[in-house]
Each structure stands twice: as structure tokens, then as C-alpha cells.
C-alpha atoms as a PDB file:
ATOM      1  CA  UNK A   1      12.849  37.625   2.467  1.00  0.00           C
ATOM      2  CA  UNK A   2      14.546  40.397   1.541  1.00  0.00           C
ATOM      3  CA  UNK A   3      16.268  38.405  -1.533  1.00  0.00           C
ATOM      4  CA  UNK A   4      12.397  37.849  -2.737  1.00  0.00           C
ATOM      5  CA  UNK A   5      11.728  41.752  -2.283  1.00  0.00           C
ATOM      6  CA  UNK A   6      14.511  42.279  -4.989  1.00  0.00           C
ATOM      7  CA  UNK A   7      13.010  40.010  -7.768  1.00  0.00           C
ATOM      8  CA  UNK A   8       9.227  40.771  -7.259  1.00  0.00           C
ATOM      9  CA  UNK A   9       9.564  43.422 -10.264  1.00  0.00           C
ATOM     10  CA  UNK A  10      11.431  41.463 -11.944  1.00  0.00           C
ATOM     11  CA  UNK A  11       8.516  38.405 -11.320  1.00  0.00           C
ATOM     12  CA  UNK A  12       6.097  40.649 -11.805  1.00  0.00           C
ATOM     13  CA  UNK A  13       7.320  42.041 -15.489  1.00  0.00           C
ATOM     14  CA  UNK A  14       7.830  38.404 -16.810  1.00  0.00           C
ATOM     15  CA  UNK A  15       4.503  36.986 -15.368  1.00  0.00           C
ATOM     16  CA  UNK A  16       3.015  39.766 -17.343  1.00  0.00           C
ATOM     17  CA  UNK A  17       4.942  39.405 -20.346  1.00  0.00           C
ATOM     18  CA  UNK A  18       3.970  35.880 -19.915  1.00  0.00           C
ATOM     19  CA  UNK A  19       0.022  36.760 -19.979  1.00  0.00           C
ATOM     20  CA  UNK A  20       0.397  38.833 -22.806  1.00  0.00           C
ATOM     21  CA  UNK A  21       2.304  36.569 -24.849  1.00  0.00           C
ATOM     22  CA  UNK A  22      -0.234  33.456 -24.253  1.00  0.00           C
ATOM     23  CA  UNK A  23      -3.173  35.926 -25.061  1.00  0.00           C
ATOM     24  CA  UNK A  24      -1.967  37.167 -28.570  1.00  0.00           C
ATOM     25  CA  UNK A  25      -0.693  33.234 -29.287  1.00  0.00           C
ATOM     26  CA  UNK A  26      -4.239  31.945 -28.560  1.00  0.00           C
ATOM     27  CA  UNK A  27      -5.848  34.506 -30.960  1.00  0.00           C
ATOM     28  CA  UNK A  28      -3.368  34.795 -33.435  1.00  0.00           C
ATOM     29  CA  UNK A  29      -4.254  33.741 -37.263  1.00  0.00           C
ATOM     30  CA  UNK A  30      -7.937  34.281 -36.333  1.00  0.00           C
ATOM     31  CA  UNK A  31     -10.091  36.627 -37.161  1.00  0.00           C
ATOM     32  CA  UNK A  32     -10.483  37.323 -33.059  1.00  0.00           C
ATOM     33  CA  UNK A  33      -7.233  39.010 -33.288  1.00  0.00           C
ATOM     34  CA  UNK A  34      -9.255  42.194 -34.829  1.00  0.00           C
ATOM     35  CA  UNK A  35     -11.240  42.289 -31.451  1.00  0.00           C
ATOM     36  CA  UNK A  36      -7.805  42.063 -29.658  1.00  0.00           C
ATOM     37  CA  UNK A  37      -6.660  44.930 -31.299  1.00  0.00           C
ATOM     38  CA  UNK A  38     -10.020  46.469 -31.022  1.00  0.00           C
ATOM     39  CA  UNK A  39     -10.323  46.160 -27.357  1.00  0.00           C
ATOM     40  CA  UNK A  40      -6.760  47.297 -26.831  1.00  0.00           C
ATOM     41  CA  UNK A  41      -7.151  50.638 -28.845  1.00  0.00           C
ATOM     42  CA  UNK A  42     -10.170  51.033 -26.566  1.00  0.00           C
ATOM     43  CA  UNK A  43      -8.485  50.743 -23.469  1.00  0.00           C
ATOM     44  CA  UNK A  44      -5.971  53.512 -24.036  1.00  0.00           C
ATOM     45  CA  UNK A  45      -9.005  55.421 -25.102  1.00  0.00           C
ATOM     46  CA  UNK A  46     -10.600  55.081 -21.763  1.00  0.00           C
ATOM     47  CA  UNK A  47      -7.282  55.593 -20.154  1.00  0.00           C
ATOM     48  CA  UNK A  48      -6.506  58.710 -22.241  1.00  0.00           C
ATOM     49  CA  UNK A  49      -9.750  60.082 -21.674  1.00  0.00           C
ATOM     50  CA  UNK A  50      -9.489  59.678 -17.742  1.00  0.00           C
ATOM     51  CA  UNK A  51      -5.664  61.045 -17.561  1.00  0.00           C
ATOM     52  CA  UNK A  52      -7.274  64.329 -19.465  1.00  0.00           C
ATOM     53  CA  UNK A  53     -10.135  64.899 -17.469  1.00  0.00           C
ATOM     54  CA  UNK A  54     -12.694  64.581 -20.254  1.00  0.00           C
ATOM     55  CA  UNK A  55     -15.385  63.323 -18.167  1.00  0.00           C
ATOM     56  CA  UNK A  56     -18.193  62.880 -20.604  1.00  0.00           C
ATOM     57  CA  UNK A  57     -16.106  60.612 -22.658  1.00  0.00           C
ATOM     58  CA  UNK A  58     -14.881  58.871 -19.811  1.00  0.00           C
ATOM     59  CA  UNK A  59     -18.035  58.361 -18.722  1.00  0.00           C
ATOM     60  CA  UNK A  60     -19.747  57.157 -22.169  1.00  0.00           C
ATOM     61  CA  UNK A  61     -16.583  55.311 -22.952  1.00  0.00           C
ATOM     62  CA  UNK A  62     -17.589  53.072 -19.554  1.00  0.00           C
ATOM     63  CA  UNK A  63     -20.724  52.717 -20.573  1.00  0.00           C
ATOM     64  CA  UNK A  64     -20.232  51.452 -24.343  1.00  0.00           C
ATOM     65  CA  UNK A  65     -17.787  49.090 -22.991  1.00  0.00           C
ATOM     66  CA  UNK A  66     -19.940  47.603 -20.427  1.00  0.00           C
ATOM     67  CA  UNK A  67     -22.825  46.416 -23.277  1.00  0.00           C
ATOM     68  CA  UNK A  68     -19.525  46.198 -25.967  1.00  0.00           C
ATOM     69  CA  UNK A  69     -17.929  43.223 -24.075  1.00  0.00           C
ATOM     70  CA  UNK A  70     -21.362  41.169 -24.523  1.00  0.00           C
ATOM     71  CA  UNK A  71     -22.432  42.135 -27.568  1.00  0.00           C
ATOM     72  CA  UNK A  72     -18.223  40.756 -28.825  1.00  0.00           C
ATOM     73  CA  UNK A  73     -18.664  37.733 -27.288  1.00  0.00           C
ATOM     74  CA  UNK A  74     -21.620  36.711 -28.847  1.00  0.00           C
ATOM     75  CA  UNK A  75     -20.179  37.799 -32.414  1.00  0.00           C
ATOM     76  CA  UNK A  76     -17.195  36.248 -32.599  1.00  0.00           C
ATOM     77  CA  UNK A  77     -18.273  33.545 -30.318  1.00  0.00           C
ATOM     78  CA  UNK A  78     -16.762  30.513 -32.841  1.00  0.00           C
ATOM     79  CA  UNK A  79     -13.240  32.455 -32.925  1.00  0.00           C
ATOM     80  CA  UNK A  80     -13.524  32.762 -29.242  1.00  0.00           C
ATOM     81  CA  UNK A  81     -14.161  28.724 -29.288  1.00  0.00           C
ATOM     82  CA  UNK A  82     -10.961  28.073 -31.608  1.00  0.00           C
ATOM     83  CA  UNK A  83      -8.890  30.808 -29.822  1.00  0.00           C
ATOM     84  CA  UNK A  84      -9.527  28.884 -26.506  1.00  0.00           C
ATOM     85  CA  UNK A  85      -8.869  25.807 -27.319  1.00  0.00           C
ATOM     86  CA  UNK A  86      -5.735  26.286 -28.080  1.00  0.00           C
ATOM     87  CA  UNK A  87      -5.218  26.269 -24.079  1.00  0.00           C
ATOM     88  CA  UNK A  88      -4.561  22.801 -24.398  1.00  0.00           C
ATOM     89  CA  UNK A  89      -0.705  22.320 -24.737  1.00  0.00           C
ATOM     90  CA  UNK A  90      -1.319  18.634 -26.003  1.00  0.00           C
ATOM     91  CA  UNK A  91      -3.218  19.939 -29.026  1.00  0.00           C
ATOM     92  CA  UNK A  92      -0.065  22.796 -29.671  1.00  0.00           C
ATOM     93  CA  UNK A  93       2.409  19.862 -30.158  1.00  0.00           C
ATOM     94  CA  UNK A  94      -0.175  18.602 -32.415  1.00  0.00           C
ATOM     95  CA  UNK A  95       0.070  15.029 -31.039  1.00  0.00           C
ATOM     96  CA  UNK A  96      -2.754  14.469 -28.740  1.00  0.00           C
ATOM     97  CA  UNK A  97      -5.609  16.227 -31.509  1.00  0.00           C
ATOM     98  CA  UNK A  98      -8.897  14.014 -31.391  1.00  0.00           C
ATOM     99  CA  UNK A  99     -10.450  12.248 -34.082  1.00  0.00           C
ATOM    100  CA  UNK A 100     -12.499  15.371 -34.725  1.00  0.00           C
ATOM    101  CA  UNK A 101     -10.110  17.324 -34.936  1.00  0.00           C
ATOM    102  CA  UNK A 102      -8.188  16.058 -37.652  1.00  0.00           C
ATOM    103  CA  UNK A 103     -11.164  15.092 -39.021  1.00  0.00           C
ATOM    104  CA  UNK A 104     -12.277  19.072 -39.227  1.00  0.00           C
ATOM    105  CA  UNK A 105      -8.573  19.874 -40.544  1.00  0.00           C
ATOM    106  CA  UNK A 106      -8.722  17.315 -43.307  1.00  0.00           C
ATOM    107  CA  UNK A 107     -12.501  18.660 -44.416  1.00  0.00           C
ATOM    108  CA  UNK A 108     -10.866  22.596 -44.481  1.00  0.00           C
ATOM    109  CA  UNK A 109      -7.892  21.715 -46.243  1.00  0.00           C
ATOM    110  CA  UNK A 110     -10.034  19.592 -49.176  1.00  0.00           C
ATOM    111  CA  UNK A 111     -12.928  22.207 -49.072  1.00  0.00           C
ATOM    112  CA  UNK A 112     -10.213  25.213 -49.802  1.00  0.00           C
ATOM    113  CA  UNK A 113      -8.219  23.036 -51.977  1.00  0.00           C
ATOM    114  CA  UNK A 114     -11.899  22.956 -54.031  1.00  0.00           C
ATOM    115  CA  UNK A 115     -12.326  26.273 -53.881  1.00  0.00           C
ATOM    116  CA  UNK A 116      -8.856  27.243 -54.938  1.00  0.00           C
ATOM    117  CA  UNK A 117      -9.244  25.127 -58.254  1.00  0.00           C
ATOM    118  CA  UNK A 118     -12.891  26.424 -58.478  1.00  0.00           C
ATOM    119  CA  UNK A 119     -14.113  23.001 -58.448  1.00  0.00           C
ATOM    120  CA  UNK A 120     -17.956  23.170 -57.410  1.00  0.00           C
ATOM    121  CA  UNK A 121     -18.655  20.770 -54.283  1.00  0.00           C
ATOM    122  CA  UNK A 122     -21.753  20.597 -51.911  1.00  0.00           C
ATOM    123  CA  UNK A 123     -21.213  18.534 -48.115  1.00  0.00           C
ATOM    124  CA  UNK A 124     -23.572  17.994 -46.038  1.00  0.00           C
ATOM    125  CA  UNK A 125     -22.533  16.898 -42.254  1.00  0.00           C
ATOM    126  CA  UNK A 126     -25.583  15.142 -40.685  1.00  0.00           C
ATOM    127  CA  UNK A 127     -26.163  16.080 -37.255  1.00  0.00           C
ATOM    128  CA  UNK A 128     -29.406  15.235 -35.286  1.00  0.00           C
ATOM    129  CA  UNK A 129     -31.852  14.946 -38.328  1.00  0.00           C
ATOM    130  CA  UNK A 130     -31.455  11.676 -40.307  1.00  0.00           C
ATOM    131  CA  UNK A 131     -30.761  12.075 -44.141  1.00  0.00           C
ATOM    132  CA  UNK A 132     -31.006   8.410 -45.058  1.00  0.00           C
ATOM    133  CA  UNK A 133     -34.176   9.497 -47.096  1.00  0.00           C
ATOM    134  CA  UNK A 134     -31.677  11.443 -49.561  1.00  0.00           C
ATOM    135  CA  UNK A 135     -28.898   8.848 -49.263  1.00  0.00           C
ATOM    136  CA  UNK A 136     -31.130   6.126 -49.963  1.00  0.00           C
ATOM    137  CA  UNK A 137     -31.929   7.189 -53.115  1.00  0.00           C
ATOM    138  CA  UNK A 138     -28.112   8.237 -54.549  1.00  0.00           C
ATOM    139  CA  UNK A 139     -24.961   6.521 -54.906  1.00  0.00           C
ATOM    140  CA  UNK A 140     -23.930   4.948 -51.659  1.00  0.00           C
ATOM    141  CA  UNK A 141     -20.634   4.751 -50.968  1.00  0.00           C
ATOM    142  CA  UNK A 142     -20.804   3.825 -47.391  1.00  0.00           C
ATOM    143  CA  UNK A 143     -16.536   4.574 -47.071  1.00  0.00           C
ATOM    144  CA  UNK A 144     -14.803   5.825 -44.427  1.00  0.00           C
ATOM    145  CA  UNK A 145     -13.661   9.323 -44.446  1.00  0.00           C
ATOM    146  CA  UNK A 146     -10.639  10.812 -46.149  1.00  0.00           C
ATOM    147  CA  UNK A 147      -9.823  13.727 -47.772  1.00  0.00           C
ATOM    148  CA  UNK A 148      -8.484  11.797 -51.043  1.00  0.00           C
ATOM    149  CA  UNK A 149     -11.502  10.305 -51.658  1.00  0.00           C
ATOM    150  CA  UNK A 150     -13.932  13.503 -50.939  1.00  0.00           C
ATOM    151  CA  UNK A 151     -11.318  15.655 -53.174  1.00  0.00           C
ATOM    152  CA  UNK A 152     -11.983  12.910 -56.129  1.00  0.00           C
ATOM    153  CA  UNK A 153     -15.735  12.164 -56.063  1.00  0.00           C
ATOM    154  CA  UNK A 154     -15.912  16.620 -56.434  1.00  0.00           C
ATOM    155  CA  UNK A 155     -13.500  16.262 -59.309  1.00  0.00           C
ATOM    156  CA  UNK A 156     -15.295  16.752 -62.835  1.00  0.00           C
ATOM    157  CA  UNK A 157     -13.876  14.006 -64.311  1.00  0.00           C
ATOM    158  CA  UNK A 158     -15.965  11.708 -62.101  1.00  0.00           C
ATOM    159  CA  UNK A 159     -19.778  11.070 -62.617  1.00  0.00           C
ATOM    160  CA  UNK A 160     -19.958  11.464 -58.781  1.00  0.00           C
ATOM    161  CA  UNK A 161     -19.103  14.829 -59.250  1.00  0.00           C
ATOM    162  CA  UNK A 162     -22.861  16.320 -59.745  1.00  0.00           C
ATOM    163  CA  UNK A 163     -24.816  16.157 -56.653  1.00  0.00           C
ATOM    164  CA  UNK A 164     -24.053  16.501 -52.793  1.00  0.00           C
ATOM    165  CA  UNK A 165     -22.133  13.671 -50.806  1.00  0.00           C
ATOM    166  CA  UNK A 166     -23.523  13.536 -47.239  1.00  0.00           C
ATOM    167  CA  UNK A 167     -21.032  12.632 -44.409  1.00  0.00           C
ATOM    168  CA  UNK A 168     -22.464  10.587 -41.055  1.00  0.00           C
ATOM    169  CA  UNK A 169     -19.674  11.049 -38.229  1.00  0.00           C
ATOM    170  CA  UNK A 170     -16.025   9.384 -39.763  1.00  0.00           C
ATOM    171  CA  UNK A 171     -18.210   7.963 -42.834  1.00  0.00           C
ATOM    172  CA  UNK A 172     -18.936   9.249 -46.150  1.00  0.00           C
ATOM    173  CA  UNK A 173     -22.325   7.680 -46.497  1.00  0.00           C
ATOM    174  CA  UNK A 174     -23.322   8.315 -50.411  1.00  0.00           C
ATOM    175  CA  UNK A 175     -22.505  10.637 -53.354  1.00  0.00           C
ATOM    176  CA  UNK A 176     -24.441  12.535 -55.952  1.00  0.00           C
ATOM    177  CA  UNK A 177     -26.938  12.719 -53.733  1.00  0.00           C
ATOM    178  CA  UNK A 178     -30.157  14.781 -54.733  1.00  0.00           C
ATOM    179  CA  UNK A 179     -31.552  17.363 -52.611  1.00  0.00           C
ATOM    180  CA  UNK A 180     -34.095  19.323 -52.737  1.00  0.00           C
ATOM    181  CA  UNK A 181     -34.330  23.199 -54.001  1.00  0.00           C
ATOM    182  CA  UNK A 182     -35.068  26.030 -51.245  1.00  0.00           C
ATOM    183  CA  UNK A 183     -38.203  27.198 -52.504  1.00  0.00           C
ATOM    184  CA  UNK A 184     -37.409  30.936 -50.740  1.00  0.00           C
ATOM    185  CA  UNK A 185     -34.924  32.831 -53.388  1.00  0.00           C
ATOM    186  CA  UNK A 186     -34.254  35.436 -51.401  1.00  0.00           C
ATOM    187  CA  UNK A 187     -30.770  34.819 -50.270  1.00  0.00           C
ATOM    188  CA  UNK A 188     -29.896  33.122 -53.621  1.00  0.00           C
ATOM    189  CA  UNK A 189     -28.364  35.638 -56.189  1.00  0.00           C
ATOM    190  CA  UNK A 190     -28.467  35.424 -59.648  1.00  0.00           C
ATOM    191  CA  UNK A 191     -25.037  34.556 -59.986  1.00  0.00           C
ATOM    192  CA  UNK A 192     -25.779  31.403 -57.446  1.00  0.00           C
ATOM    193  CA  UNK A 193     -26.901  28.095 -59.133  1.00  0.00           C
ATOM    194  CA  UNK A 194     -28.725  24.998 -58.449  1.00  0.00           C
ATOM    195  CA  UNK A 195     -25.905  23.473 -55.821  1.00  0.00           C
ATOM    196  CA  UNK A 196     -26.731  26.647 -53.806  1.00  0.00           C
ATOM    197  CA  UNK A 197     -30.314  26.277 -53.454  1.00  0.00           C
ATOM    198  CA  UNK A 198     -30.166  22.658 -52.612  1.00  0.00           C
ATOM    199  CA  UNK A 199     -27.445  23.436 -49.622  1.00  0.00           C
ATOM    200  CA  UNK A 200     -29.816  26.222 -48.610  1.00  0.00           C
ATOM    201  CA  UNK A 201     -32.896  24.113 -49.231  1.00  0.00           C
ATOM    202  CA  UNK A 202     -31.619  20.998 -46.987  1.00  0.00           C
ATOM    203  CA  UNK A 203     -30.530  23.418 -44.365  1.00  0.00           C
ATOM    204  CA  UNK A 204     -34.280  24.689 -44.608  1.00  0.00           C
ATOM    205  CA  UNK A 205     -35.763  21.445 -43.827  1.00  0.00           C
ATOM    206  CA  UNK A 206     -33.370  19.427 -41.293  1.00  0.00           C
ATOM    207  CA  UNK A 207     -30.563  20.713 -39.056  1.00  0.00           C
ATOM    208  CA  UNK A 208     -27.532  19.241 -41.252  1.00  0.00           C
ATOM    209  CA  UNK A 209     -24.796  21.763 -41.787  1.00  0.00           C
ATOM    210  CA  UNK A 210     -24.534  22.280 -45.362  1.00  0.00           C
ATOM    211  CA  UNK A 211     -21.070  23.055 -47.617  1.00  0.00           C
ATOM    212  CA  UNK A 212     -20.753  24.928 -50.400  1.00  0.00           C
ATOM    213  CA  UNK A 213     -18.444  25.463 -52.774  1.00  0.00           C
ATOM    214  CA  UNK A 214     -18.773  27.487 -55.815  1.00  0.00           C
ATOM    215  CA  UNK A 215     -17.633  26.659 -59.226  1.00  0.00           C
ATOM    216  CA  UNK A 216     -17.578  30.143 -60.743  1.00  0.00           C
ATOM    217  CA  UNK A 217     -15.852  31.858 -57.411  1.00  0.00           C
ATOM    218  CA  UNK A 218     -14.295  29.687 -55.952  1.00  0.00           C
ATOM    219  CA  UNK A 219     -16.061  30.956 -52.879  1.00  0.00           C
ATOM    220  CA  UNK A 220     -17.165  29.083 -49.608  1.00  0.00           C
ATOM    221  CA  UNK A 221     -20.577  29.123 -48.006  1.00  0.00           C
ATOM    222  CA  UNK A 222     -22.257  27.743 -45.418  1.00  0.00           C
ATOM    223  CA  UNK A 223     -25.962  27.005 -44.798  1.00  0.00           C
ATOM    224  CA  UNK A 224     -27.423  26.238 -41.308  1.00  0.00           C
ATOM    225  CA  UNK A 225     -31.221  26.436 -40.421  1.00  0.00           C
ATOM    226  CA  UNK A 226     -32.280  28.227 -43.231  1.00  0.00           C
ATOM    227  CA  UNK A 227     -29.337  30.684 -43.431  1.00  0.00           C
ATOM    228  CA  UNK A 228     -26.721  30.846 -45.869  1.00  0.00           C
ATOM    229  CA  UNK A 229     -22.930  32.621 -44.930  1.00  0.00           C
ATOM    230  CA  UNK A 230     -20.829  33.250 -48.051  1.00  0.00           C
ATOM    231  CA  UNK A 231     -17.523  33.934 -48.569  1.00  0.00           C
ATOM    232  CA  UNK A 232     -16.020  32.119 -45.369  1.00  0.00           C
ATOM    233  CA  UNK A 233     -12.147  32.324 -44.785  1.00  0.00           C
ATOM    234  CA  UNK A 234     -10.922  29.065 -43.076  1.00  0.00           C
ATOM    235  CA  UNK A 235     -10.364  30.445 -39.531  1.00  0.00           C
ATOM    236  CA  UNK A 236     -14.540  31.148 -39.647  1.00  0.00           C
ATOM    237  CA  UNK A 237     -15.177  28.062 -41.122  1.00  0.00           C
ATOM    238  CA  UNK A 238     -13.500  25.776 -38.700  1.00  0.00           C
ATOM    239  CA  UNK A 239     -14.911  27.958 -35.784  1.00  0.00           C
ATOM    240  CA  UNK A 240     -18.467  27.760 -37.328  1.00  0.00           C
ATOM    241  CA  UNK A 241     -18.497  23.818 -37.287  1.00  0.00           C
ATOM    242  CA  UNK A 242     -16.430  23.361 -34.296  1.00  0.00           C
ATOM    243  CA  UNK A 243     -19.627  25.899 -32.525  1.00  0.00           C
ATOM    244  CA  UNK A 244     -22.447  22.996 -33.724  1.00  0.00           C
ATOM    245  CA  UNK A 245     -20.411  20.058 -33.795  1.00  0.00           C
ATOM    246  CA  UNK A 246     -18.793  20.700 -30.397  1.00  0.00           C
ATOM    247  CA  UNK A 247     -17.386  16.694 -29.824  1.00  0.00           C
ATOM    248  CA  UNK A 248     -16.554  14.265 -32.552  1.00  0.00           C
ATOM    249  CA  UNK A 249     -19.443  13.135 -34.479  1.00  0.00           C
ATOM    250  CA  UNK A 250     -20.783   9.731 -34.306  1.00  0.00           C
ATOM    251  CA  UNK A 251     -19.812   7.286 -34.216  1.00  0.00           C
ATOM    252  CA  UNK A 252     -16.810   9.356 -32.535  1.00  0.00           C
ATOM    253  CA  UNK A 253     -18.958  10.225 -30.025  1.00  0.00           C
ATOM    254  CA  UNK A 254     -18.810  12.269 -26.727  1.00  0.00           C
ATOM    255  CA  UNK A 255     -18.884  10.503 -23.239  1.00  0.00           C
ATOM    256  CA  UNK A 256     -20.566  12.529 -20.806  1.00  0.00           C
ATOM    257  CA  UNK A 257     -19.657  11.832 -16.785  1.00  0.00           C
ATOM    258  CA  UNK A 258     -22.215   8.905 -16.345  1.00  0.00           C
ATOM    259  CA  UNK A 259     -20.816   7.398 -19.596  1.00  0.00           C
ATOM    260  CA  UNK A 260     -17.421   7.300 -17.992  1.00  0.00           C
ATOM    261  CA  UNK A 261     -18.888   6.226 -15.216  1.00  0.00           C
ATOM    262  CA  UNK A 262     -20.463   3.633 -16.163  1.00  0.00           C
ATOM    263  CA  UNK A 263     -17.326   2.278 -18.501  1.00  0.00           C
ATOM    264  CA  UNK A 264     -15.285   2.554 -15.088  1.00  0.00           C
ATOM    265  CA  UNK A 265     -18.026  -0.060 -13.461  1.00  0.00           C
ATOM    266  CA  UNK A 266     -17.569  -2.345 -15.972  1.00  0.00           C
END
């Protein structure tokens, strides 16, 4: 016992070290790492505050933070989501990632590979809503996905280039699809053209998640019920998907615990 009285600090300063490391590792290279920082330079506010008796900012500093700490979580809830999942040691060797997950990693790296050559592009991921309406009346392609082929139908040499492709779980069910134009202009600038208003249109009228790309900025925006983001860095933009889409699409789908039990039965 008295051996294991001798190392405690010593236990103690490495299981700490420990937590702190694994903290700033799950949030690093996202933008959550600005609320890290944030809530750190808080705490040694409220500390400060308390060592120098200044009571009324102790006391409103505890009282911020108590409403703060929801209000953050709700904010940066899809960083939150990405920062967490990276928990799972199987995922950090990068062997064990799911289907959707390398699905979502192929989508970012073709949609900022777009973007970087300012090649114009507009995805739509299907979720609950069907859009066989729209892809009935375009090109179908019916192939499975890849980011090879989504990179080439966007590129301008192609006459599937013009028009939105919509994607069904691990399929890339038609191109130069037609959609239609949101009739509210509102969030639409000037500098914003028709593959804009037919993400934010779609968006208006189903629950797809819609993908845009723009050809003069090179910018990335999403629309989701009506609502259009702009300018979206990658960390976001994985986080914002991964928040809707939270288990591989279909046919990729998710097994709840009667699903699994049922496969066990049989």
C-alpha cells in the first residue's frame, strides 16, 4: 500500500494528461475546437474572478455559463456529432469505417474538388420524400456510386453536366435532372443563378438535402427544408449530413434491436 501512495500523483497527472489529450484529439480540425478554446478562456475567467473576490462577475459569470453550455450544444451540435465519433478507435485506424462513411468522405472530397475548379454541380441526397417524379423525367443512370463518375457527369465537357443528379442510398439514380425554381427569392442573391434556386426550391417542397456548388465562387451551399447555408468548409459539411443522415442510407440501411433480433432467430 504504501508503494501505491507514492505513484497516485504520478497516476493522477498522466490520467489527466490522458483526458486532456483525448479531448483536444476528438475536436481537433473542426470547427468545435473554437468552443474548446472558448470554454477554456472562460473557465480561467470564472476562476480569476473567484481568486480576486470580484463577486458580481463571479456571480454573472455562473450564470452566463449555466444557459451558455445549452445554447453551445445546440449550435455546434453537427461538430459535436463528428467530434464524438471519433471515440471509436476502429474508425481512427480507418479500417473498420462503414459504408456511409466512406461514402460521406468520397461525396466531400468530389464536392470540394468541384468547388476548387469552380465547376458548378447541384446533388440532391433523397431521404424520406421520393424524387422518382424528377428522376423519371431526366437521364437515368441508375449506377452505383463513385466519386469518378459524380466528378465526370459535373464536368462541362459532358451534356450531363446541366441539371442536378439525385443520389438514392449507394446509387446515383439519374442526371440532368430538372427541378423546379423556389418561387421565394429572398435568400437568393443576385449573384446566385438558376442551380441555386432549384436546390433551394427542391429543399422547399420535399425533405431531400440539396448540394450546391457554385460556378462563379467556387463556394458550397447547402439547402434543407427551405433553408439555404452558403459558404460551408468541409468539417460543417460532413457534420451537417452526418446530423440528418445519421446511419447509412438505403439500401445501407440501419438495423434497429428487433432487426437484429429478428436476423439472430433466423
Amino acid at each position: 500500500m504504501k508503494f501505491w501512495t507514492y505513484i497516485v500523483p504520478e497516476v493522477e497527472i498522466f490520467l489527466i494528461a490522458f483526458f486532456i489529450y483525448a479531448l483536444l484529439s476528438m475536436f481537433w480540425n473542426t470547427r468545435a475546437m473554437d468552443l474548446v478554446w472558448g470554454l477554456l478562456a472562460f473557465f480561467i475567467a470564472y476562476l480569476v474572478s473567484g481568486w480576486m473576490g470580484l463577486k458580481v462577475i463571479h456571480r454573472l459569470l455562473e450564470s452566463v455559463g449555466s444557459v451558455a453550455a445549452i445554447a453551445l450544444l445546440i449550435i455546434f451540435q453537427p461538430e459535436m456529432r463528428i467530434a464524438l465519433s471519433k471515440l471509436s478507435f476502429k474508425a481512427r485506424g480507418g479500417k473498420d469505417l462503414s459504408e456511409f462513411d466512406k461514402f460521406l468522405d468520397t461525396l466531400s472530397q468530389v464536392v470540394y474538388n468541384l468547388a476548387e475548379k469552380h465547376m458548378g454541380a447541384l446533388i440532391v441526397l433523397e431521404n424520406n420524400d421520393s424524387l422518382q417524379e424528377y428522376a423519371a423525367r431526366s437521364v437515368i443512370t441508375d449506377a452505383k456510386f463513385s466519386g469518378e463518375l459524380l466528378e465526370t457527369i459535373f464536368a462541362t465537357t459532358t451534356p450531363l453536366h446541366d441539371g442536378g443528379v439525385i443520389i438514392r442510398g449507394d446509387r446515383i439514380v439519374s442526371a440532368a435532372t430538372i427541378l423546379p425554381l423556389a418561387d421565394d427569392h429572398s435568400q437568393v442573391s443576385k449573384s446566385m443563378g438558376t442551380r441555386h434556386r432549384a436546390g433551394l426550391g427542391i429543399s422547399q417542397i420535399t425533405d431531400a438535402l440539396v448540394i450546391v456548388v457554385s460556378e462563379e465562387t467556387g463556394k458550397v451551399s447547402i439547402a434543407r427544408d427551405g433553408i439555404m447555408t452558403r459558404s460551408i468548409k468541409p468539417d460543417r459539411f460532413k457534420g451537417i449530413i452526418k446530423s440528418i443522415f445519421t446511419a447509412p442510407l438505403e439500401p445501407l440501411r440501419r438495423f434497429n434491436f428487433l432487426d437484429r433480433l429478428r436476423a439472430w432467430r433466423t
